[in-house]
Protein backbone atom coordinates (compact mmCIF):
# COMPACT_ATOMS: atom_id res chain seq x y z
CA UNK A 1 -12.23 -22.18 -4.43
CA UNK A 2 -11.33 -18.52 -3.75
CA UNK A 3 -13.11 -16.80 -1.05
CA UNK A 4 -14.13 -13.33 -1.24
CA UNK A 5 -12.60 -11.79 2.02
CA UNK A 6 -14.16 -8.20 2.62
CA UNK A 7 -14.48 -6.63 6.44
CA UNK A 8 -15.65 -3.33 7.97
CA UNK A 9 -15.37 -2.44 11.04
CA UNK A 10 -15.34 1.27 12.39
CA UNK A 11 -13.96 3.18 15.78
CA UNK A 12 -14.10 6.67 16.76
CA UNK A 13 -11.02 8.50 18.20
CA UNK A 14 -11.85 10.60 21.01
CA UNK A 15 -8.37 11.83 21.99
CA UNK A 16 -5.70 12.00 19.14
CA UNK A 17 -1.67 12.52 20.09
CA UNK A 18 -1.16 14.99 16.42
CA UNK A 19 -4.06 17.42 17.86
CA UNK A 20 -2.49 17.28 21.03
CA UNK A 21 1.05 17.66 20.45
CA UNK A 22 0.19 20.49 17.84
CA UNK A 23 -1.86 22.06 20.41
CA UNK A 24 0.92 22.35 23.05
CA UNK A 25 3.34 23.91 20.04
CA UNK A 26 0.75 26.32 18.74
CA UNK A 27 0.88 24.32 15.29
CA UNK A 28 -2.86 23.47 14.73
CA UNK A 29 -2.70 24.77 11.27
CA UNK A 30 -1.04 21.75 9.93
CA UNK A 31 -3.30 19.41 11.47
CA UNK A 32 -5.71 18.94 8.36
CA UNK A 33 -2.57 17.25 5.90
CA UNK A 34 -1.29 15.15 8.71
CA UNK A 35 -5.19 13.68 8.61
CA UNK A 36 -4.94 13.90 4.99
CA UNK A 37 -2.13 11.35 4.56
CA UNK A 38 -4.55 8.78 6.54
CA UNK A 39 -6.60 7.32 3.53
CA UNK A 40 -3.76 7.07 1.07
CA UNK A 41 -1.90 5.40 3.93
CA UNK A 42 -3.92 2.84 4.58
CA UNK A 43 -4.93 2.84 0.57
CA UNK A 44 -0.95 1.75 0.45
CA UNK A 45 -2.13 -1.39 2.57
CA UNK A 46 -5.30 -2.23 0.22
CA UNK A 47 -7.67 -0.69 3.07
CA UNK A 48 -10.55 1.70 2.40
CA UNK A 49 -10.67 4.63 5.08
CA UNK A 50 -13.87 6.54 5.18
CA UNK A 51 -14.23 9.28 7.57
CA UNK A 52 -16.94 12.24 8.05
CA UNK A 53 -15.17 13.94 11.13
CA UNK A 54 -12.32 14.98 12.92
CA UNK A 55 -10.89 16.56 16.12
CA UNK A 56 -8.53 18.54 14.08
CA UNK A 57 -11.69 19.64 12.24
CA UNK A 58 -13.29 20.39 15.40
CA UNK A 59 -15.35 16.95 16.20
CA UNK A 60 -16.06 15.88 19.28
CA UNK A 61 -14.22 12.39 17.88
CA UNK A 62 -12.58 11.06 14.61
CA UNK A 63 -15.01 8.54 12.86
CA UNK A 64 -12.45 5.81 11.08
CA UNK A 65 -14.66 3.11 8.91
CA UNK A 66 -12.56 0.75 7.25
CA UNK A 67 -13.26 -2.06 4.24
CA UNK A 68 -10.92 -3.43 2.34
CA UNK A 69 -10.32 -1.74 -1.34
CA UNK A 70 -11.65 -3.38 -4.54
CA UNK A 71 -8.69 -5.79 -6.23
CA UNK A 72 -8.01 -4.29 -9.61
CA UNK A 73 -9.43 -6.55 -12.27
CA UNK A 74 -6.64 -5.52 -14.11
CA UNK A 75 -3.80 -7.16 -11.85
């Protein structure tokens, strides 16, 4: 018997050590493709990551959601 193991669970970031360390070196700018490497990092690990903010993009707090990626029916 195979069980179907799925799982979500979410956390917001209020503080983030990128956004700060860019902040103190005047490199904000770059900010947006360090976030950007998140989802295919964690894709890498066969986790989903959803998110609809950011404190690079201004948010008061990053909103990770997580799940775990579809298996390809073709593997």
């Amino acid at each position: 018997m195979t069980l179907a193991c799925t799982f979500e669970v979410g956390i917001n970031y209020q503080a983030c050590g990128f956004c700060k360390f860019a902040a103190c070196h005047g490199d904000k700018e770059i900010l947006p493709n360090i976030c950007g490497l998140d989802v295919v990092a964690y894709a890498t690990r066969g986790i989903r990551l959803e998110r609809t903010q950011t404190l690079a993009g201004g948010a008061e707090h990053c909103d990770f959601r997580f799940s775990r990626l579809a298996s390809d029916p073709q593997s």
